[in-house]
Protein backbone atom coordinates (compact mmCIF):
# COMPACT_ATOMS: atom_id res chain seq x y z
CA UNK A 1 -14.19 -21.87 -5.25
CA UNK A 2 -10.76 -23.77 -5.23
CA UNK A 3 -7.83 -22.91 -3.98
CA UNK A 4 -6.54 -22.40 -7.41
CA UNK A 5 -9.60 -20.10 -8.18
CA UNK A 6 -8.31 -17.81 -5.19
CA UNK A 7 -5.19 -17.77 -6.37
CA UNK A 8 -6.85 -16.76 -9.71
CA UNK A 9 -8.35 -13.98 -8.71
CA UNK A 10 -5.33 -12.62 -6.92
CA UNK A 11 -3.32 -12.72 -9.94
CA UNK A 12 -6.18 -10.95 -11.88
CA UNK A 13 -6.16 -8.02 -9.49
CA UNK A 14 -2.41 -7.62 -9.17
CA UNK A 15 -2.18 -6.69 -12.59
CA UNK A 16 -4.86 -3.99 -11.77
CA UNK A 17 -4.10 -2.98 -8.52
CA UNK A 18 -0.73 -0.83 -9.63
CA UNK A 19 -3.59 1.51 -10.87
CA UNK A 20 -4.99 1.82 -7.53
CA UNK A 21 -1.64 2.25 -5.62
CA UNK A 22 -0.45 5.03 -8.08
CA UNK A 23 -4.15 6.71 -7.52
CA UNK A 24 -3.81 6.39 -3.82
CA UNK A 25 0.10 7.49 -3.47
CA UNK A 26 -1.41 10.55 -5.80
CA UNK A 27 -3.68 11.68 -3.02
CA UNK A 28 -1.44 11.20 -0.10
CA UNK A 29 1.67 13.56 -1.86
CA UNK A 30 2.58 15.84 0.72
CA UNK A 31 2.11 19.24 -0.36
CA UNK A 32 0.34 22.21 0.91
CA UNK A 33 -3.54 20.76 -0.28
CA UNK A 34 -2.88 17.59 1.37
CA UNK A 35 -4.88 18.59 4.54
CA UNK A 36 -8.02 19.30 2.45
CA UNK A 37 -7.39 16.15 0.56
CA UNK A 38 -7.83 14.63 3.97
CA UNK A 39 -10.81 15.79 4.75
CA UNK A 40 -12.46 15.35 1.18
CA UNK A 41 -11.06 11.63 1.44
CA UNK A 42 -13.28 11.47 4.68
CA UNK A 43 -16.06 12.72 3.29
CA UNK A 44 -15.64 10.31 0.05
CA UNK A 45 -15.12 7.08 2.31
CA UNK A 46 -18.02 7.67 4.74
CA UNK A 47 -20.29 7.59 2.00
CA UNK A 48 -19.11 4.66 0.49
CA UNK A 49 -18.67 2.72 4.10
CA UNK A 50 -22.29 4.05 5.36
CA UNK A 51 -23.27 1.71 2.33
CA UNK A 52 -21.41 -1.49 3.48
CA UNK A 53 -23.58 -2.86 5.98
CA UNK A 54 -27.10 -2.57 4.24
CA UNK A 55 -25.13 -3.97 1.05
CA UNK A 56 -24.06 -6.87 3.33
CA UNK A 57 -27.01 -7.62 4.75
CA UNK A 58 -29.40 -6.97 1.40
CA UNK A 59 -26.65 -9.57 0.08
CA UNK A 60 -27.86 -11.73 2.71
CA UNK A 61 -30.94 -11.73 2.67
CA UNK A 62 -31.28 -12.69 -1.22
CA UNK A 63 -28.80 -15.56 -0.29
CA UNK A 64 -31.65 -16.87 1.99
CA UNK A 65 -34.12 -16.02 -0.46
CA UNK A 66 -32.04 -19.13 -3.15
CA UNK A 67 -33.03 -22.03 -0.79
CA UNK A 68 -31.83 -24.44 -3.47
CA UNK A 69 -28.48 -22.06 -4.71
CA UNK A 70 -25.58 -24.39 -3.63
CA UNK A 71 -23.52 -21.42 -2.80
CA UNK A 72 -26.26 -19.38 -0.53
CA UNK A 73 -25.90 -20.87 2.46
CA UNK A 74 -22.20 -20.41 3.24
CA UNK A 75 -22.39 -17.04 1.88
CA UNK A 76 -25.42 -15.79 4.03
CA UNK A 77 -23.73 -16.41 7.29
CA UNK A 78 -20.53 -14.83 6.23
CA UNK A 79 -22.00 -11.54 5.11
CA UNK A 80 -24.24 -11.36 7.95
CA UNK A 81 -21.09 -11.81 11.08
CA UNK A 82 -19.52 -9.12 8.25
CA UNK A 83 -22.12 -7.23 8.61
CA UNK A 84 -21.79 -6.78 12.21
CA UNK A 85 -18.05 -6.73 12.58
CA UNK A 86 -18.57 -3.45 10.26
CA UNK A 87 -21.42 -1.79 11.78
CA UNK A 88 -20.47 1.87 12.97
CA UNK A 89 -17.59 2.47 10.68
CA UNK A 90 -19.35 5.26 9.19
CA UNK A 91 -19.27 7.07 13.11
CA UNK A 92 -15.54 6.27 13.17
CA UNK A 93 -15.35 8.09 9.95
CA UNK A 94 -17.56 11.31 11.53
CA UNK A 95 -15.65 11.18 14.23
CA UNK A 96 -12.10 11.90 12.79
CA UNK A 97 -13.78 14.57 10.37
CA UNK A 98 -15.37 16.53 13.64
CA UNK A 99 -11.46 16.44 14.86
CA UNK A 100 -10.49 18.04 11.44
CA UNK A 101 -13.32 20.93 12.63
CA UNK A 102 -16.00 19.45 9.94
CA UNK A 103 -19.53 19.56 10.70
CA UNK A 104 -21.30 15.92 10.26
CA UNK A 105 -23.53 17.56 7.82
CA UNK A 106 -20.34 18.42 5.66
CA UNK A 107 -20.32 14.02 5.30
CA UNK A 108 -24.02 13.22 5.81
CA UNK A 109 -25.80 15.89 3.54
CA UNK A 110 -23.46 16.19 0.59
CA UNK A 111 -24.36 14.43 -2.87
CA UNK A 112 -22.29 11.19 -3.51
CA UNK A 113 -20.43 12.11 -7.05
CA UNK A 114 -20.46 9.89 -9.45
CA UNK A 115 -17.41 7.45 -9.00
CA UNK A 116 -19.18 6.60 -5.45
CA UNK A 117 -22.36 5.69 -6.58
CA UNK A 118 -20.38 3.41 -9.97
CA UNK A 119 -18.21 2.16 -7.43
CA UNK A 120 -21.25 1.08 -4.83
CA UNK A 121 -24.24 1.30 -7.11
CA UNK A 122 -23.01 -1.72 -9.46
CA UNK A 123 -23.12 -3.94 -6.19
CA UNK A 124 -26.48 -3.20 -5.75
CA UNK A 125 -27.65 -4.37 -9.28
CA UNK A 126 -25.07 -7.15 -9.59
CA UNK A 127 -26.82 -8.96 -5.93
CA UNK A 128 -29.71 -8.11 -7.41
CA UNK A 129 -30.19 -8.85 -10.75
CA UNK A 130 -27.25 -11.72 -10.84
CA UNK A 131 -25.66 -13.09 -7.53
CA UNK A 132 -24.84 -11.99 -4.28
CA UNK A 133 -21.54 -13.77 -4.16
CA UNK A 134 -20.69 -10.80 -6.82
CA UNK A 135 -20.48 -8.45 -3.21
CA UNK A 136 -17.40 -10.31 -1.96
CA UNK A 137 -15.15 -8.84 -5.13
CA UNK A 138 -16.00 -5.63 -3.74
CA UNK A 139 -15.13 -6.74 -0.10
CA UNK A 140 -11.53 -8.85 -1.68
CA UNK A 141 -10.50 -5.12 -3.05
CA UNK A 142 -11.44 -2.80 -0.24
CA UNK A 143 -9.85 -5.00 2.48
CA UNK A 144 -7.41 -6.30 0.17
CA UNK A 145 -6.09 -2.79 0.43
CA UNK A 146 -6.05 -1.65 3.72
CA UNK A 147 -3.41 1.62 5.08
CA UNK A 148 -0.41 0.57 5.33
CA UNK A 149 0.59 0.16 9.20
CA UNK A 150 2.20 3.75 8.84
CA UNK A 151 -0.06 5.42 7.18
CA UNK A 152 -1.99 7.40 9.94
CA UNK A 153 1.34 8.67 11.77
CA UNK A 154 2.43 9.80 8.70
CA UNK A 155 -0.29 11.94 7.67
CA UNK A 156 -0.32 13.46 11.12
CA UNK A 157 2.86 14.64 10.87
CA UNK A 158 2.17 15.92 7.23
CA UNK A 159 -0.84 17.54 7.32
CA UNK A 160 -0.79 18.94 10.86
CA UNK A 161 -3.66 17.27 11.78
CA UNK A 162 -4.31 15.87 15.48
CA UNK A 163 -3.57 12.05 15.87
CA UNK A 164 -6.87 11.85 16.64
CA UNK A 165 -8.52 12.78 13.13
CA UNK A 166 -6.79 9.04 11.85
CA UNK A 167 -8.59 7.08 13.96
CA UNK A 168 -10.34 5.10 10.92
CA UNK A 169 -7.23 4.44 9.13
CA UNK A 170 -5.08 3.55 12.02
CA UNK A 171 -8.34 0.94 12.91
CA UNK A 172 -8.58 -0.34 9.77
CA UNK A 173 -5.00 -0.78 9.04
CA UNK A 174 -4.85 -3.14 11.69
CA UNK A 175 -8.23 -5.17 11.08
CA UNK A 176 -8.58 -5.63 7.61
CA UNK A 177 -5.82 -8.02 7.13
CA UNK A 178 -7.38 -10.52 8.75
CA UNK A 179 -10.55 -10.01 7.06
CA UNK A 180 -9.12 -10.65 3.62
CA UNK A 181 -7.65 -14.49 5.10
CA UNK A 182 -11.44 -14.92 6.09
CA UNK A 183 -12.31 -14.28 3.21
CA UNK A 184 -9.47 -16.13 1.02
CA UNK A 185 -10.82 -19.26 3.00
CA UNK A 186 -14.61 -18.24 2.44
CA UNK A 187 -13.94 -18.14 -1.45
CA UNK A 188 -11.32 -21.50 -1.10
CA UNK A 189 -14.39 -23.37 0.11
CA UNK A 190 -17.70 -22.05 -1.92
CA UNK A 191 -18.88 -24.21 -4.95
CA UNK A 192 -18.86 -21.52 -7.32
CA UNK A 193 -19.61 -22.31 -10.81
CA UNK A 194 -17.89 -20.75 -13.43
CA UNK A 195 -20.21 -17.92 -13.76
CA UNK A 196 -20.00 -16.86 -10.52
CA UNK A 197 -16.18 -17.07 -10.18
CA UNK A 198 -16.14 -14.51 -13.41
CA UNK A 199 -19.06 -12.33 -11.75
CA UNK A 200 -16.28 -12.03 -8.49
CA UNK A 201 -13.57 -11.38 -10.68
CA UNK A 202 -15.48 -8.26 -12.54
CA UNK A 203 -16.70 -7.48 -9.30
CA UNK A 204 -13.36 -6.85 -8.43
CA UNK A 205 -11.81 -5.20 -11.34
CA UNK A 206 -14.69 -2.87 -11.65
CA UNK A 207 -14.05 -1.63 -8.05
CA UNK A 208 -10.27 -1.48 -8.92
CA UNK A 209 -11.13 0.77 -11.47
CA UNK A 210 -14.20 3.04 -9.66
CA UNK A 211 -11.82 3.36 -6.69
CA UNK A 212 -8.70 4.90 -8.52
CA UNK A 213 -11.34 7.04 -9.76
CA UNK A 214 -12.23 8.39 -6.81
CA UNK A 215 -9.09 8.77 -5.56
CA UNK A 216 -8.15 10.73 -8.71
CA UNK A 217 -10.98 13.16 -8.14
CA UNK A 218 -10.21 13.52 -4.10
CA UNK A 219 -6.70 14.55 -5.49
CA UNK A 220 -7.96 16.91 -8.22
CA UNK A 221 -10.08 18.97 -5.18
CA UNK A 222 -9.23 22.62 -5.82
CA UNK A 223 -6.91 24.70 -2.94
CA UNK A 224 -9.30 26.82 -0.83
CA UNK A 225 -10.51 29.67 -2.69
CA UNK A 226 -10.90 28.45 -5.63
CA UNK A 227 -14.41 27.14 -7.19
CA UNK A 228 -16.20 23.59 -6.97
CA UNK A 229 -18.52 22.40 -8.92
CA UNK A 230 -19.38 20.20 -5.64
C-alpha cells in the first residue's frame, strides 16, 4: 500500500472520526452518572480487548495458510509481534474495575451487547471469508484513537475514583501512538491490490461507526436505581 494509499485512508476516516469524538466526549461529560459510565466503559472495553489477541493471531494464521498471497507474509509477522505486545490487556482492564469495587465476574460473565459483537464480530468474518489484511482497519481506528495524555487524571478528579482504577487508559495513552506509525509504515509498504485497500478502508469506517455506537449506549446506562434491560 503506497504512501499515498495511507494518506488515503487517513483522509477517509477524518471525515468519520468527528462521529467518534462527539460519541466519546458524550460519555466522558462530567455529571453525577459519570462514575458508573466508568465502570460500564470497563466492562464494554474488556470485552472487546479480550478479543484482540485471538483476532490477531487467527489473522495470522490464515496469512500463513495463503503461501502464494503477495501480501501474507509481511502481514503474518506483524500481527503475530502485535499479538504479543497486546497480550494481558484484558487483566489491565480487570484490574482497574476491581479498584472501582467490581467483581471480575461483573466483566467476564456478562453478555457482550450487540454493538460489541458488530464492532468485533465483522473482523472475524471479514479474515475469514475475505482477507486478513481487513483486521488492520480495525487496529488503524482503535489505536488511531488512543486517550488523550490527560485523560486518566482527569477522570480521577471527576469521578472520585482512585488513580489507580485508570491504569488502562493512562497505559494506553502513552503506547498506542507509536503503534499507529508501525502501522502507517506496515500499510506504506504492503502490495495491496485495490480490493484489499477498499476491504481496510470499510474495515475502518465500519469500526468508526460500531464504536460511536457503543459509546452512545455506555452513555445512555441508566443512574442507579433505575432498570436495565442488561
Amino acid at each position: 500500500m503506497s504512501a499515498s494509499a495511507v494518506a488515503s485512508l487517513r483522509l477517509e476516516l477524518s471525515l468519520v472520526q468527528p462521529v467518534l469524538w462527539a460519541a466519546s466526549a458524550r460519555m466522558w461529560h462530567p455529571d453525577p452518572r459519570l462514575p458508573g459510565r466508568y465502570r460500564r466503559y470497563l466492562r464494554a472495553m474488556h470485552q472487546v480487548i479480550r478479543a484482540s489477541v485471538p483476532l490477531m493471531e487467527r489473522a495470522a494464521a490464515r496469512c500463513e495458510a495463503l503461501p502464494r498471497d503477495p501480501v501474507a507474509p509481511s502481514l503474518a509477522p506483524y500481527l503475530w509481534a502485535h499479538a504479543e505486545e497486546e497480550r494481558g490487556h484484558d487483566e489491565w482492564l480487570l484490574a482497574d474495575a476491581a479498584v472501582t469495587g467490581a467483581p471480575p465476574d461483573e466483566l467476564t460473565g456478562s453478555v457482550p451487547p450487540p454493538q460489541v459483537a458488530a464492532l468485533v464480530g465483522a473482523q472475524y468474518y471479514w479474515l475469514e471469508h475475505s482477507h486478513p489484511v481487513a483486521l488492520l482497519g480495525y487496529i488503524a481506528v482503535l489505536e488511531g484513537n488512543a486517550p488523550a495524555p490527560g485523560l486518566a487524571g482527569r477522570l480521577a478528579r471527576e469521578t472520585g475514583l482512585p488513580d489507580a482504577a485508570f491504569e488502562t487508559v493512562r497505559l494506553h495513552a502513552d503506547l498506542d501512538d507509536g503503534h499507529s506509525a508501525d502501522l502507517d509504515r506496515l500499510l506504506e509498504r504492503l502490495p495491496l491490490d485495490a480490493a484489499q485497500r477498499s476491504l481496510v478502508a470499510v474495515s475502518a469506517l465500519h469500526t468508526v461507526a460500531s464504536l460511536a455506537e457503543l459509546f452512545d449506549r455506555i452513555t445512555a446506562a441508566p443512574i442507579e436505581g433505575e432498570s436495565t434491560d442488561d
